[in-house]
PDB file of N, CA and C in Angstrom:
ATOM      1  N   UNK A   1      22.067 -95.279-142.251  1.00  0.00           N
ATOM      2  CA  UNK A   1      22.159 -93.847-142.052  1.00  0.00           C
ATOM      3  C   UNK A   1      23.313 -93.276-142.853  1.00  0.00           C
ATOM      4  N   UNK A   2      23.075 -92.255-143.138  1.00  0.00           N
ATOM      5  CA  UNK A   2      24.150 -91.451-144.026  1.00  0.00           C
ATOM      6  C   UNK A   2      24.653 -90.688-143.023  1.00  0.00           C
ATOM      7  N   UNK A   3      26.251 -90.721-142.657  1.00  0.00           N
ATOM      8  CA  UNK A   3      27.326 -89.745-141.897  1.00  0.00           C
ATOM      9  C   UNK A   3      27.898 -88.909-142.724  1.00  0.00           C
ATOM     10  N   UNK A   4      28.716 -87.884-142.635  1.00  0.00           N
ATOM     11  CA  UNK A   4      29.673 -86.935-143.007  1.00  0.00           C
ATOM     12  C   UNK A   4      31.142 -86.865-142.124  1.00  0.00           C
ATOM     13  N   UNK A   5      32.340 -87.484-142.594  1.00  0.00           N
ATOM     14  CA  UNK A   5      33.400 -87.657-141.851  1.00  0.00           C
ATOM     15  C   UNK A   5      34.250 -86.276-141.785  1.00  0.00           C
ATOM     16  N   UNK A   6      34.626 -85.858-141.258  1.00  0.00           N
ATOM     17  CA  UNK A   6      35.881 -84.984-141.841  1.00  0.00           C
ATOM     18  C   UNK A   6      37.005 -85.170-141.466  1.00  0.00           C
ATOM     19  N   UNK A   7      38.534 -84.181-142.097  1.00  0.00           N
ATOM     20  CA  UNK A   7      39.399 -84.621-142.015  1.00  0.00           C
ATOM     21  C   UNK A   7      40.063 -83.537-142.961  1.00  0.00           C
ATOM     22  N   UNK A   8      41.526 -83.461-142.692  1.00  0.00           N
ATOM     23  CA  UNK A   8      42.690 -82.940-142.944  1.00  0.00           C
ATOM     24  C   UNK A   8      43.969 -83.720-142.425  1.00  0.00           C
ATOM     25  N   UNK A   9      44.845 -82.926-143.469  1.00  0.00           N
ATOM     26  CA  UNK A   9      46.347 -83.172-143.514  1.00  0.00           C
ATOM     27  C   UNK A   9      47.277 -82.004-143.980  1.00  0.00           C
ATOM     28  N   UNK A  10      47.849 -81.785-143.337  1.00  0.00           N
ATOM     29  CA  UNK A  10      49.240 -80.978-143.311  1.00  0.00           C
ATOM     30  C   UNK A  10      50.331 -81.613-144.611  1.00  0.00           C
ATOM     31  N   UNK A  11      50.492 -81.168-145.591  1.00  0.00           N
ATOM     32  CA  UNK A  11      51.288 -81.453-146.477  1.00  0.00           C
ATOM     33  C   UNK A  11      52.624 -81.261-146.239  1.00  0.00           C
ATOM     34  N   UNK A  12      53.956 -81.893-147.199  1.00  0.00           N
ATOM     35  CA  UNK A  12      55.265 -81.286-147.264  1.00  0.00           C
ATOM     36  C   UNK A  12      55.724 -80.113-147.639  1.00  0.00           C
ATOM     37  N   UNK A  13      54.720 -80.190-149.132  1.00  0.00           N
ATOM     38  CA  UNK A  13      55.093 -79.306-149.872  1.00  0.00           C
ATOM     39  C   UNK A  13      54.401 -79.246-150.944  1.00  0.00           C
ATOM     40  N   UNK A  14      54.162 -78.521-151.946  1.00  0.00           N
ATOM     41  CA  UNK A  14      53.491 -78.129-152.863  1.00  0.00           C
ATOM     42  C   UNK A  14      54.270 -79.176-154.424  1.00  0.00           C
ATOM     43  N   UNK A  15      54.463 -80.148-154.051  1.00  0.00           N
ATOM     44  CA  UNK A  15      54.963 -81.303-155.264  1.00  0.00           C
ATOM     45  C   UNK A  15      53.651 -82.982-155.284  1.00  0.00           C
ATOM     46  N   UNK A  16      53.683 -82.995-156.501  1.00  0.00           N
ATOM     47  CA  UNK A  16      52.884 -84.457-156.402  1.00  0.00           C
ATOM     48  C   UNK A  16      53.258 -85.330-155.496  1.00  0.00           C
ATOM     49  N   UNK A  17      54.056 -85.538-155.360  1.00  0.00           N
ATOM     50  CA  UNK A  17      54.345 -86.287-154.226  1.00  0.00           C
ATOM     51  C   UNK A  17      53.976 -86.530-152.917  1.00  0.00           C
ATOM     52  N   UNK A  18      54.087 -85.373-152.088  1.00  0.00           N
ATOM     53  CA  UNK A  18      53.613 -84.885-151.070  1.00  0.00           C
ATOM     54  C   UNK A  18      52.132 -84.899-150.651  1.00  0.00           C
ATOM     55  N   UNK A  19      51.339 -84.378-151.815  1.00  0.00           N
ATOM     56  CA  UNK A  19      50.211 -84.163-152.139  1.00  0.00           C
ATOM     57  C   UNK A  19      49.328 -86.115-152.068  1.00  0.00           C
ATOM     58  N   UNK A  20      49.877 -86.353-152.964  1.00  0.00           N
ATOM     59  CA  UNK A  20      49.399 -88.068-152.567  1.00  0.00           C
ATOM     60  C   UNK A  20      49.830 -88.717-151.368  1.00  0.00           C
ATOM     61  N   UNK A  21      50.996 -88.580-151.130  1.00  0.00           N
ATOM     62  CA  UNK A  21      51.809 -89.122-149.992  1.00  0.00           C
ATOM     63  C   UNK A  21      50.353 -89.146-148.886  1.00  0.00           C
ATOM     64  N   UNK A  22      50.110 -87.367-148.415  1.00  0.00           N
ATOM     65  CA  UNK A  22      49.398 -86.647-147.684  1.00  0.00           C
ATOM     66  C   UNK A  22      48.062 -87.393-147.054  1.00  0.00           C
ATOM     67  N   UNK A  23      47.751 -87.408-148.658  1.00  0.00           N
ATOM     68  CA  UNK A  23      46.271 -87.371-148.707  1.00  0.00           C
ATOM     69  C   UNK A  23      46.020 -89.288-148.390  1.00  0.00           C
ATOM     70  N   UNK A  24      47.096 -90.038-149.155  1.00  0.00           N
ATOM     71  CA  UNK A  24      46.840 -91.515-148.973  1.00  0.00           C
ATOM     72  C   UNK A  24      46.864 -91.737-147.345  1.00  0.00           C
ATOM     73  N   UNK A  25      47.358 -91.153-146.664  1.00  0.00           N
ATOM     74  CA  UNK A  25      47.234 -90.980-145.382  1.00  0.00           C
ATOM     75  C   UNK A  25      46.222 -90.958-144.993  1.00  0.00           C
ATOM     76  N   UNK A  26      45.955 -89.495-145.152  1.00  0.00           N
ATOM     77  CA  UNK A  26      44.464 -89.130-144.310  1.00  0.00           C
ATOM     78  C   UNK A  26      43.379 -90.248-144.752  1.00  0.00           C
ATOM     79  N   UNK A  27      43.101 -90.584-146.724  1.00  0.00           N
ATOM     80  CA  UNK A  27      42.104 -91.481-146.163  1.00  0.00           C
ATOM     81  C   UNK A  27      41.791 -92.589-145.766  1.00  0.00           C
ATOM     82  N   UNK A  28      43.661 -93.195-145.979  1.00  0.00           N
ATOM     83  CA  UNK A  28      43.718 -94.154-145.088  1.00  0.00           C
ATOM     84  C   UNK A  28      42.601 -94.653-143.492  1.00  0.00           C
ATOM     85  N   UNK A  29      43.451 -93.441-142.811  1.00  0.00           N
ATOM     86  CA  UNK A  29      43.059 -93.091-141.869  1.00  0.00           C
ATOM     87  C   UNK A  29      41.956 -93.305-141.338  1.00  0.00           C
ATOM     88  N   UNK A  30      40.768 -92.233-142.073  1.00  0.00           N
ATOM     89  CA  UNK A  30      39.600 -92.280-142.286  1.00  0.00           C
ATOM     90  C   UNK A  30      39.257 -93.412-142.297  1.00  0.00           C
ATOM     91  N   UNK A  31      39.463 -94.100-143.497  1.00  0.00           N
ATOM     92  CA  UNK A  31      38.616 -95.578-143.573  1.00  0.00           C
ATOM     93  C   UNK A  31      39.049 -97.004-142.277  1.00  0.00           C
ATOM     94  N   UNK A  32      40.321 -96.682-141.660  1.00  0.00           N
ATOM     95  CA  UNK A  32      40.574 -98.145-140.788  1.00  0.00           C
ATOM     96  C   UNK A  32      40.054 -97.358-139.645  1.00  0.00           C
ATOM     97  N   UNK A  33      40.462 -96.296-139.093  1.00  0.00           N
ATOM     98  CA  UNK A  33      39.086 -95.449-137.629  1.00  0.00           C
ATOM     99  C   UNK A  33      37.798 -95.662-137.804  1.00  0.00           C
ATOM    100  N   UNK A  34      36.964 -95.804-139.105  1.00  0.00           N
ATOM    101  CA  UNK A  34      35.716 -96.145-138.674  1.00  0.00           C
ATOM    102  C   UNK A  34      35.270 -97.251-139.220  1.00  0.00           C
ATOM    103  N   UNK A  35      36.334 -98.140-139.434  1.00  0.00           N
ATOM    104  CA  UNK A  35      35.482 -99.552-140.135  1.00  0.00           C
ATOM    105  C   UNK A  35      34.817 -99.397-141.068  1.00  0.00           C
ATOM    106  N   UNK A  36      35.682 -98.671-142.276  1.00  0.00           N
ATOM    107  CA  UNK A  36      34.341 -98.840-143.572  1.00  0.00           C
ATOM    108  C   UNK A  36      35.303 -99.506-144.514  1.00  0.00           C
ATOM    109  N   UNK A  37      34.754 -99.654-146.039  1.00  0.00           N
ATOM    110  CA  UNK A  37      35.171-100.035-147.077  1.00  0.00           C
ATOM    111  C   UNK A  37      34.278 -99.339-148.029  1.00  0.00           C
ATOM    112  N   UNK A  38      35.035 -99.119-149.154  1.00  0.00           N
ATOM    113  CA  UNK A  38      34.642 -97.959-150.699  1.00  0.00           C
ATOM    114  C   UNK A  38      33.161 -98.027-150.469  1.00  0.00           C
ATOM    115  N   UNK A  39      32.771 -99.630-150.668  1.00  0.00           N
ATOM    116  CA  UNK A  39      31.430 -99.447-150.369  1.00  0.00           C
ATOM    117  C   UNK A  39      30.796 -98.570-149.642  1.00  0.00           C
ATOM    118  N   UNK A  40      30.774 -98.657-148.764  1.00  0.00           N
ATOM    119  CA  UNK A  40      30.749 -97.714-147.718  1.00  0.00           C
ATOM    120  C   UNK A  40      29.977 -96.404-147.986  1.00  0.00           C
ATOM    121  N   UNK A  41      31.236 -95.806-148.721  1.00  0.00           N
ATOM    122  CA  UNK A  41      31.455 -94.136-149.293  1.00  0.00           C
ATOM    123  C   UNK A  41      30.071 -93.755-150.077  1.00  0.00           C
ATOM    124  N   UNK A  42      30.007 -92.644-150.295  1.00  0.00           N
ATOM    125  CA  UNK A  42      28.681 -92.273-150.970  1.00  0.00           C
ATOM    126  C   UNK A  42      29.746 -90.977-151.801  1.00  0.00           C
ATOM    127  N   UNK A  43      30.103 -90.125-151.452  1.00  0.00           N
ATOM    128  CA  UNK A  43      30.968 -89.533-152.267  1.00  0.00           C
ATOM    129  C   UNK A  43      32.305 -88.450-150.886  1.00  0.00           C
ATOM    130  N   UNK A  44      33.232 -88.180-151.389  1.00  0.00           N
ATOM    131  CA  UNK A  44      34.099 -87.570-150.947  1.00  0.00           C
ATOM    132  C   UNK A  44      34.357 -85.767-151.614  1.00  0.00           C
ATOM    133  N   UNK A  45      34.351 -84.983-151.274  1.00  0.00           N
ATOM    134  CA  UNK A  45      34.941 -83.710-151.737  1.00  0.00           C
ATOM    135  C   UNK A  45      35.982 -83.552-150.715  1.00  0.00           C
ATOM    136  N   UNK A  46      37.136 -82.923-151.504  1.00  0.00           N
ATOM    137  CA  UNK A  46      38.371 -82.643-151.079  1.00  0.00           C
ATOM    138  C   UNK A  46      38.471 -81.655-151.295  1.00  0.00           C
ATOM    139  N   UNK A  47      39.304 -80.157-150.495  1.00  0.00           N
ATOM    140  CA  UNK A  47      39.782 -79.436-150.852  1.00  0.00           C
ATOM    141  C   UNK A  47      40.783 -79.179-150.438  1.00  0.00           C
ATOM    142  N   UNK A  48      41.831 -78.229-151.146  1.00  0.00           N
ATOM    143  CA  UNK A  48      43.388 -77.587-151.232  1.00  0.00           C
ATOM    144  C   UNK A  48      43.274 -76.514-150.436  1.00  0.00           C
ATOM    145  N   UNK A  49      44.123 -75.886-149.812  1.00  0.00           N
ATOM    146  CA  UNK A  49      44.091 -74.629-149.567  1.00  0.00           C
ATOM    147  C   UNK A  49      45.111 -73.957-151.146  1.00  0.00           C
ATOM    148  N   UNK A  50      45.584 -73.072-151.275  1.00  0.00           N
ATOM    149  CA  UNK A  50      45.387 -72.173-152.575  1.00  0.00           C
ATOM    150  C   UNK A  50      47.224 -72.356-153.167  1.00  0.00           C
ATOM    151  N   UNK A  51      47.936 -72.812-151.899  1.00  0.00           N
ATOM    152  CA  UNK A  51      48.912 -72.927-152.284  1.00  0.00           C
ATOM    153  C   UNK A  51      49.214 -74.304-152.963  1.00  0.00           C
ATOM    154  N   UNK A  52      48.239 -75.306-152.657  1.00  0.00           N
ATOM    155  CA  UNK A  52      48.694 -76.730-153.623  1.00  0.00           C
ATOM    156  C   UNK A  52      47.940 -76.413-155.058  1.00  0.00           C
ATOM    157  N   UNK A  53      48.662 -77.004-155.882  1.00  0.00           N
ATOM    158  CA  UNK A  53      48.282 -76.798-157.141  1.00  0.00           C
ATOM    159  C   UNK A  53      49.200 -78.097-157.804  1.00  0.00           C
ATOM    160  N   UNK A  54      50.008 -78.837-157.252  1.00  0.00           N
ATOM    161  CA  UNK A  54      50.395 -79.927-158.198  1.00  0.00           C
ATOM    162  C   UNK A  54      50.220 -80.802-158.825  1.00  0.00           C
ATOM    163  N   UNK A  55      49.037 -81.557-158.391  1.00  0.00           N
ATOM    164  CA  UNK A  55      47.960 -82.295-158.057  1.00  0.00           C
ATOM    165  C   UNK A  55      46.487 -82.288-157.676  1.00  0.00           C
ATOM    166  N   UNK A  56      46.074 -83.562-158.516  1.00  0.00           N
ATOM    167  CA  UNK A  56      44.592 -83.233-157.392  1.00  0.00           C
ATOM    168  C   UNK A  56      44.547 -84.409-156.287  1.00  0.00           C
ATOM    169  N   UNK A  57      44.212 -83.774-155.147  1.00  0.00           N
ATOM    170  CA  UNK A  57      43.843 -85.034-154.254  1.00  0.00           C
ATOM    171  C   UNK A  57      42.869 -86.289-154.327  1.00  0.00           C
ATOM    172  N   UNK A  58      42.269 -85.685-155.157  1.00  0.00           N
ATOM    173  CA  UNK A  58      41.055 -87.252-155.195  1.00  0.00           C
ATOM    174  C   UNK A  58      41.979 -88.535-156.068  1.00  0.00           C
ATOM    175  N   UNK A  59      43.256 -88.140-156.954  1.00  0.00           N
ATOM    176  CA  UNK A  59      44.042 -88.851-157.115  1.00  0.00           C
ATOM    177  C   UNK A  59      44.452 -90.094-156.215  1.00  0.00           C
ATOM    178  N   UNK A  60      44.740 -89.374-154.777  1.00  0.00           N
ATOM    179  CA  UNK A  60      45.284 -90.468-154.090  1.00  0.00           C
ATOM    180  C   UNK A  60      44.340 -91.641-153.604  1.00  0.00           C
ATOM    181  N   UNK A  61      42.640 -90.894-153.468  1.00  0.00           N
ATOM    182  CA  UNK A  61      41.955 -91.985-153.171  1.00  0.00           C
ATOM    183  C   UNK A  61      41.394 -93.157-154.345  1.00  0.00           C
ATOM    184  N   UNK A  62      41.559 -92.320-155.952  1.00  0.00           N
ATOM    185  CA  UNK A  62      41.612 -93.746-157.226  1.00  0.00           C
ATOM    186  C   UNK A  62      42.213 -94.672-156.773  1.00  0.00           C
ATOM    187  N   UNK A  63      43.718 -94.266-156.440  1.00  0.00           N
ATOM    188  CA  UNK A  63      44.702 -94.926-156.671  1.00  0.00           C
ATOM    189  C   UNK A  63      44.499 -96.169-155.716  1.00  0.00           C
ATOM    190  N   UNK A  64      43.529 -95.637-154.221  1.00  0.00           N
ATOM    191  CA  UNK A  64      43.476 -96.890-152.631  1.00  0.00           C
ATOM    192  C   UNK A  64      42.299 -97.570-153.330  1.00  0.00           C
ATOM    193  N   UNK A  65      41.229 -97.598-154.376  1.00  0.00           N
ATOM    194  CA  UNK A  65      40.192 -98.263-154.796  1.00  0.00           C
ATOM    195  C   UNK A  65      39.125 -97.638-154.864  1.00  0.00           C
ATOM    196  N   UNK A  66      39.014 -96.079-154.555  1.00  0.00           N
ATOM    197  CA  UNK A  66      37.604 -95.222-154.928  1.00  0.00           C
ATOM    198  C   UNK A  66      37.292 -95.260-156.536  1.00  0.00           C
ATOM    199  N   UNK A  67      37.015 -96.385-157.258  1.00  0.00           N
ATOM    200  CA  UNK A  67      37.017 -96.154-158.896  1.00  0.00           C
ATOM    201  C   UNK A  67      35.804 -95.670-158.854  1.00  0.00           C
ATOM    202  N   UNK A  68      34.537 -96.461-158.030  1.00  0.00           N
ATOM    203  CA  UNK A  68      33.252 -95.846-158.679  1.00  0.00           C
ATOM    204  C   UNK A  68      32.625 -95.136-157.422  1.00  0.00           C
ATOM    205  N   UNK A  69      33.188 -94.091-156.810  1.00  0.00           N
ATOM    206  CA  UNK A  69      32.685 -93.438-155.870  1.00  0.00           C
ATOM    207  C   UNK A  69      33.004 -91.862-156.475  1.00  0.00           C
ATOM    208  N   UNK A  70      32.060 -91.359-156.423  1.00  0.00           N
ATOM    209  CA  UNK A  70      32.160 -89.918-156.893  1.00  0.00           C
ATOM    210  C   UNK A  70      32.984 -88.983-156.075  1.00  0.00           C
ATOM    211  N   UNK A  71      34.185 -88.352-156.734  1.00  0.00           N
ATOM    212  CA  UNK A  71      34.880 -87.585-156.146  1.00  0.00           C
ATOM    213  C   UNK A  71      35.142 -86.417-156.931  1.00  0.00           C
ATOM    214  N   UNK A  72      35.357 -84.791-155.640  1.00  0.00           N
ATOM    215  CA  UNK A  72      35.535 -84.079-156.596  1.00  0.00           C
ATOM    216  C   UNK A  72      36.873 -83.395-155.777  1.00  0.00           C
ATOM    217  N   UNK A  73      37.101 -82.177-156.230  1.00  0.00           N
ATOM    218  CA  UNK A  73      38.067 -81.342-155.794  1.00  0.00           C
ATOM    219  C   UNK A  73      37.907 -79.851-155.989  1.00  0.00           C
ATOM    220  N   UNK A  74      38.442 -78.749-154.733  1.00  0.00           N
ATOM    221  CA  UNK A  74      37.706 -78.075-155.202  1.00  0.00           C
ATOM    222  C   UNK A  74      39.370 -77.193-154.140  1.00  0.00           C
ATOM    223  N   UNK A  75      39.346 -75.629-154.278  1.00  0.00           N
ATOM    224  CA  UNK A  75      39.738 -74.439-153.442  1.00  0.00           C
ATOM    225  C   UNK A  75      39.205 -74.093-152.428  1.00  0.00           C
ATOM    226  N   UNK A  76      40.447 -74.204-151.502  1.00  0.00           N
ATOM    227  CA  UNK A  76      39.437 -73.625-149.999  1.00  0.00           C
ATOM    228  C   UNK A  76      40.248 -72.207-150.453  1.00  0.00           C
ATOM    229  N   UNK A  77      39.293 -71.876-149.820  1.00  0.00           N
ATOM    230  CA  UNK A  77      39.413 -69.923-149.783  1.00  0.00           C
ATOM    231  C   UNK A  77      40.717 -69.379-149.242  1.00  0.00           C
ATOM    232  N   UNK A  78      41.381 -68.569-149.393  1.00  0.00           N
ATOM    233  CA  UNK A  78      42.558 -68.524-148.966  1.00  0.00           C
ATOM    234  C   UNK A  78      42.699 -67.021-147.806  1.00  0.00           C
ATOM    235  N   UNK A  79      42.565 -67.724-147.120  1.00  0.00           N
ATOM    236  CA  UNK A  79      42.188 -66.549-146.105  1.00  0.00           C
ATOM    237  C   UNK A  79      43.656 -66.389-145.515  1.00  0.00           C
ATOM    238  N   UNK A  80      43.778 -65.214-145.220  1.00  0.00           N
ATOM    239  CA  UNK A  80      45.160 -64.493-144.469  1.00  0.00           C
ATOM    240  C   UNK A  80      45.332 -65.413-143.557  1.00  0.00           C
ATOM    241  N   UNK A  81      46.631 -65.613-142.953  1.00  0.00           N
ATOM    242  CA  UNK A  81      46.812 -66.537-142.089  1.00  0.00           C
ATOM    243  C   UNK A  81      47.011 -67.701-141.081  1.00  0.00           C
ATOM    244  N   UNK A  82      45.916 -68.348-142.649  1.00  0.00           N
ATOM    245  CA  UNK A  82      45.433 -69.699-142.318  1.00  0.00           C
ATOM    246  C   UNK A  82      46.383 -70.808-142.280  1.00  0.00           C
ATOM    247  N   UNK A  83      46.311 -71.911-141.674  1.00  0.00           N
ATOM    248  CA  UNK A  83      47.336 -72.843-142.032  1.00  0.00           C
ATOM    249  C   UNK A  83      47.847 -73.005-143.604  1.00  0.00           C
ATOM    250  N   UNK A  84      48.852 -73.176-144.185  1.00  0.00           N
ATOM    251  CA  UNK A  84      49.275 -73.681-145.211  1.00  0.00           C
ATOM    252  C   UNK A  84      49.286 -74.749-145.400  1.00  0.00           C
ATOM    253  N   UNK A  85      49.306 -75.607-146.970  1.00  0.00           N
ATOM    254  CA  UNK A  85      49.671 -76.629-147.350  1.00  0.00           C
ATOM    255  C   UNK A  85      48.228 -77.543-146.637  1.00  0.00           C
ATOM    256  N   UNK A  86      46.810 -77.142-147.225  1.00  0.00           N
ATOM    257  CA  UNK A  86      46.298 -78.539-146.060  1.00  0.00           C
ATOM    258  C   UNK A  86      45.490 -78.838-147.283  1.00  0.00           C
ATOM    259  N   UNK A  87      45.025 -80.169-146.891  1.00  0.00           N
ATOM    260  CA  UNK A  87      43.926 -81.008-147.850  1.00  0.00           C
ATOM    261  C   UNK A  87      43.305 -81.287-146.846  1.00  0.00           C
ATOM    262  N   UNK A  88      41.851 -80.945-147.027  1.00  0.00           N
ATOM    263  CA  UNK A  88      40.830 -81.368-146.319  1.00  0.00           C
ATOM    264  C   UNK A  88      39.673 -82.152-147.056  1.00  0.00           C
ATOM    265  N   UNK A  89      39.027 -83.068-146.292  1.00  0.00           N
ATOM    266  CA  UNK A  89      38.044 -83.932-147.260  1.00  0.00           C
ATOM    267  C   UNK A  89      36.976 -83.510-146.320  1.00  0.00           C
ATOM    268  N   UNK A  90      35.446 -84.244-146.846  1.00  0.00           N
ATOM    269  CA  UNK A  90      34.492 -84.462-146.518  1.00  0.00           C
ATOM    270  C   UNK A  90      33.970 -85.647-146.834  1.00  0.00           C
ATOM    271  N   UNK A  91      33.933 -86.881-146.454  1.00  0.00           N
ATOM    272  CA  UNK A  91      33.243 -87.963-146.630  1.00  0.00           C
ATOM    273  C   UNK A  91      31.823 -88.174-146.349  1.00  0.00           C
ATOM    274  N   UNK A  92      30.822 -88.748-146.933  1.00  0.00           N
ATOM    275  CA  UNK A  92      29.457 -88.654-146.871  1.00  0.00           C
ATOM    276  C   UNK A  92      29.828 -90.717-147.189  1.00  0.00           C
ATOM    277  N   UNK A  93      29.175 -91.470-145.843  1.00  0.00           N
ATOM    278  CA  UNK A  93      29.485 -92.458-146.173  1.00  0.00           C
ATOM    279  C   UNK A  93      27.865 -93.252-145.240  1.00  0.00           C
ATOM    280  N   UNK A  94      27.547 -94.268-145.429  1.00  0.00           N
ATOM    281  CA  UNK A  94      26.265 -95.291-144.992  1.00  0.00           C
ATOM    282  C   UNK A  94      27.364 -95.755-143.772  1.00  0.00           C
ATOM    283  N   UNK A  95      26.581 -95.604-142.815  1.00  0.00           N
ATOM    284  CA  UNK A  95      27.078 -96.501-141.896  1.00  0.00           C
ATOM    285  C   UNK A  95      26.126 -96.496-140.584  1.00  0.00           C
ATOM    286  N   UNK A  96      26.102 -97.885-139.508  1.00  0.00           N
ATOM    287  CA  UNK A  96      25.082 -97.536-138.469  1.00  0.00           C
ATOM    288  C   UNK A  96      25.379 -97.509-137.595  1.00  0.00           C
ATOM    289  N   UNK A  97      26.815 -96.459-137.452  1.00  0.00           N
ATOM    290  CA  UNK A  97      27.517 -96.224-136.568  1.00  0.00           C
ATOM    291  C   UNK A  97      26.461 -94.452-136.017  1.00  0.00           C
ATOM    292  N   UNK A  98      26.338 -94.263-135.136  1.00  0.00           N
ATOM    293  CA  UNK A  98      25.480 -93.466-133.948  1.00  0.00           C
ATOM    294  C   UNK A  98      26.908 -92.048-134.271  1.00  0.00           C
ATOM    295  N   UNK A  99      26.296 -90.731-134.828  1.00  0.00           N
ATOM    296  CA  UNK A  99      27.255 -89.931-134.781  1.00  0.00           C
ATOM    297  C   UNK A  99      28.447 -89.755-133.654  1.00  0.00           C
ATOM    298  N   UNK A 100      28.302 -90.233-132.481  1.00  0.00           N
ATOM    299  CA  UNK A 100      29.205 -89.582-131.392  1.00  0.00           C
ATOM    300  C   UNK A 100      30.215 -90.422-131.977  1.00  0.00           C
ATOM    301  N   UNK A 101      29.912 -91.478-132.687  1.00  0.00           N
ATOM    302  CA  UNK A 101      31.332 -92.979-132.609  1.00  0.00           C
ATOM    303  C   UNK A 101      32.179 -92.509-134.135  1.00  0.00           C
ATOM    304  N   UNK A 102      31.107 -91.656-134.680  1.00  0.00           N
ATOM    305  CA  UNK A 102      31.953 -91.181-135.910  1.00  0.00           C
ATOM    306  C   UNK A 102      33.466 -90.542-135.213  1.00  0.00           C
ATOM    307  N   UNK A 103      34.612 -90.850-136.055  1.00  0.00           N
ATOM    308  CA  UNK A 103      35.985 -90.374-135.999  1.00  0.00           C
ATOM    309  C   UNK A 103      36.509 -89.609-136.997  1.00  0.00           C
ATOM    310  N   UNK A 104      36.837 -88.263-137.058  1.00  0.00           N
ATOM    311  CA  UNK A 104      37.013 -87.725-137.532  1.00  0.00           C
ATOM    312  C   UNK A 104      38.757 -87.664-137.358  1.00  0.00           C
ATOM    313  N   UNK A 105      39.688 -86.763-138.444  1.00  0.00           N
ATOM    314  CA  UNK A 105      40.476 -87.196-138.344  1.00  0.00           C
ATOM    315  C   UNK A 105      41.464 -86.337-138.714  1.00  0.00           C
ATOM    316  N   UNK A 106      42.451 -85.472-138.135  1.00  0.00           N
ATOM    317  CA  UNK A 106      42.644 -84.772-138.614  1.00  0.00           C
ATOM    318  C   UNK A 106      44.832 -84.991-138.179  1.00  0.00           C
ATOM    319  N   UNK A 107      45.463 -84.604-139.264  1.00  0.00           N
ATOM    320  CA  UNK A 107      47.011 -85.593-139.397  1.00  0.00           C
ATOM    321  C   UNK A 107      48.073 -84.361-139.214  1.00  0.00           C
ATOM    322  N   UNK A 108      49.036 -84.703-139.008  1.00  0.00           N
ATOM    323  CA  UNK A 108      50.195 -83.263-138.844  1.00  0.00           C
ATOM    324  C   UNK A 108      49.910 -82.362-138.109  1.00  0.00           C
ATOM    325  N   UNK A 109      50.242 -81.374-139.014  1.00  0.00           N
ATOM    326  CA  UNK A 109      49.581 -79.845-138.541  1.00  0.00           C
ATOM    327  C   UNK A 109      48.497 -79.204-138.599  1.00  0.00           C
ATOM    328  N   UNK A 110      47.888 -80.298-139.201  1.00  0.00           N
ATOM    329  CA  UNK A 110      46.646 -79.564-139.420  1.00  0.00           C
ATOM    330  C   UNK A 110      45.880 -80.353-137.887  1.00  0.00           C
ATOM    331  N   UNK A 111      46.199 -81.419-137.115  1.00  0.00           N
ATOM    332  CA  UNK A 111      45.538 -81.183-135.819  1.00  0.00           C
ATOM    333  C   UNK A 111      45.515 -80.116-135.083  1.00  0.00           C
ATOM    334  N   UNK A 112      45.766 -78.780-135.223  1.00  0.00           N
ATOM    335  CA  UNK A 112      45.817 -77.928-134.770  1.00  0.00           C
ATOM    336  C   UNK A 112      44.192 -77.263-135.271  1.00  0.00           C
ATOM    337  N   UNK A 113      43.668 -77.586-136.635  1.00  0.00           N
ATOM    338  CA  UNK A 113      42.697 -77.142-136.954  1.00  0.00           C
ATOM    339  C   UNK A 113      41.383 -77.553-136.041  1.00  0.00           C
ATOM    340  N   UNK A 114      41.145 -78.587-135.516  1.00  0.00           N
ATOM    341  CA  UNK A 114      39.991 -78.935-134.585  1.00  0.00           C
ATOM    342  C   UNK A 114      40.596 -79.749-133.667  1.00  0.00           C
ATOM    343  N   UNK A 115      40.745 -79.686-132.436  1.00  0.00           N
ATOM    344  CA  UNK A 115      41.155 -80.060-131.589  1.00  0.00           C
ATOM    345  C   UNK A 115      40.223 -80.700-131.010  1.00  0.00           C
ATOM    346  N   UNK A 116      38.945 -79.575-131.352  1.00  0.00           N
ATOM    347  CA  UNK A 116      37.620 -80.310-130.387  1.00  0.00           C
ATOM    348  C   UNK A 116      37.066 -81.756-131.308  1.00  0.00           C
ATOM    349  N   UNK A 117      37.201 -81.909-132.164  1.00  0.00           N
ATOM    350  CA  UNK A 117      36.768 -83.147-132.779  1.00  0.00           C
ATOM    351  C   UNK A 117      37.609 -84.366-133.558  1.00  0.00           C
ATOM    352  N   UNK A 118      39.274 -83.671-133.510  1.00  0.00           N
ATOM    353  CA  UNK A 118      40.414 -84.544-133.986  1.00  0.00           C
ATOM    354  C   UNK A 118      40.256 -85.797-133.016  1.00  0.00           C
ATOM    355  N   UNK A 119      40.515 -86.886-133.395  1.00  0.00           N
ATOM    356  CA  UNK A 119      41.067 -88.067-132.875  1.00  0.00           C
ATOM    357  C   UNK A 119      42.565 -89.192-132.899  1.00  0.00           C
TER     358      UNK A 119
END
């Protein structure tokens, strides 16, 4: 079966650093909560909210072993008010794990963004 994971992270700051730091986290994360490996993955989209620009996030997941998994990156909309500083992904991954057991995952401040489905 094909799932869709999601997930965010609350950044430091708007420097490369941060930005990988962030993100090696979250998909850390992602991948040891639901027992997968690259294999796994079918593709990932990531997005920034409008204030990161140092980096791209799909960087940090080359770097953990996504070489041949399609990744992209993209702008979340920058709506008044919204949290700052977040990277959010979408994972689309094979697994025959039953949606309820899917873990979604959400790090910092940005658990504030879904409460109802953070773990």
């Amino acid at each position: 079966m094909v799932r869709a994971i999601r997930g965010a992270v609350q950044v430091d700051g708007n420097d490369r650093e941060s930005i990988l730091s962030g993100v090696t986290e979250l998909v850390t994360e992602v991948m040891e909560r639901n027992r997968l490996t690259t294999d796994d993955v079918i593709s990932v989209i990531f997005t920034a909210t409008p204030d990161l620009t140092a980096e791209f996030p799909a960087l940090a997941a080359r770097k953990l072993g996504f070489h041949d998994v399609p990744l992209i990156c993209a702008s979340e909309i920058g709506v008044p008010g919204a949290l700052p500083r977040v990277v959010r992904l979408m994972a689309h991954v094979e697994t025959d794990r039953p949606r309820r057991e899917i873990q979604h995952v959400y790090l910092r401040g940005a658990a504030a963004l879904r409460v109802d489905i953070a773990q």
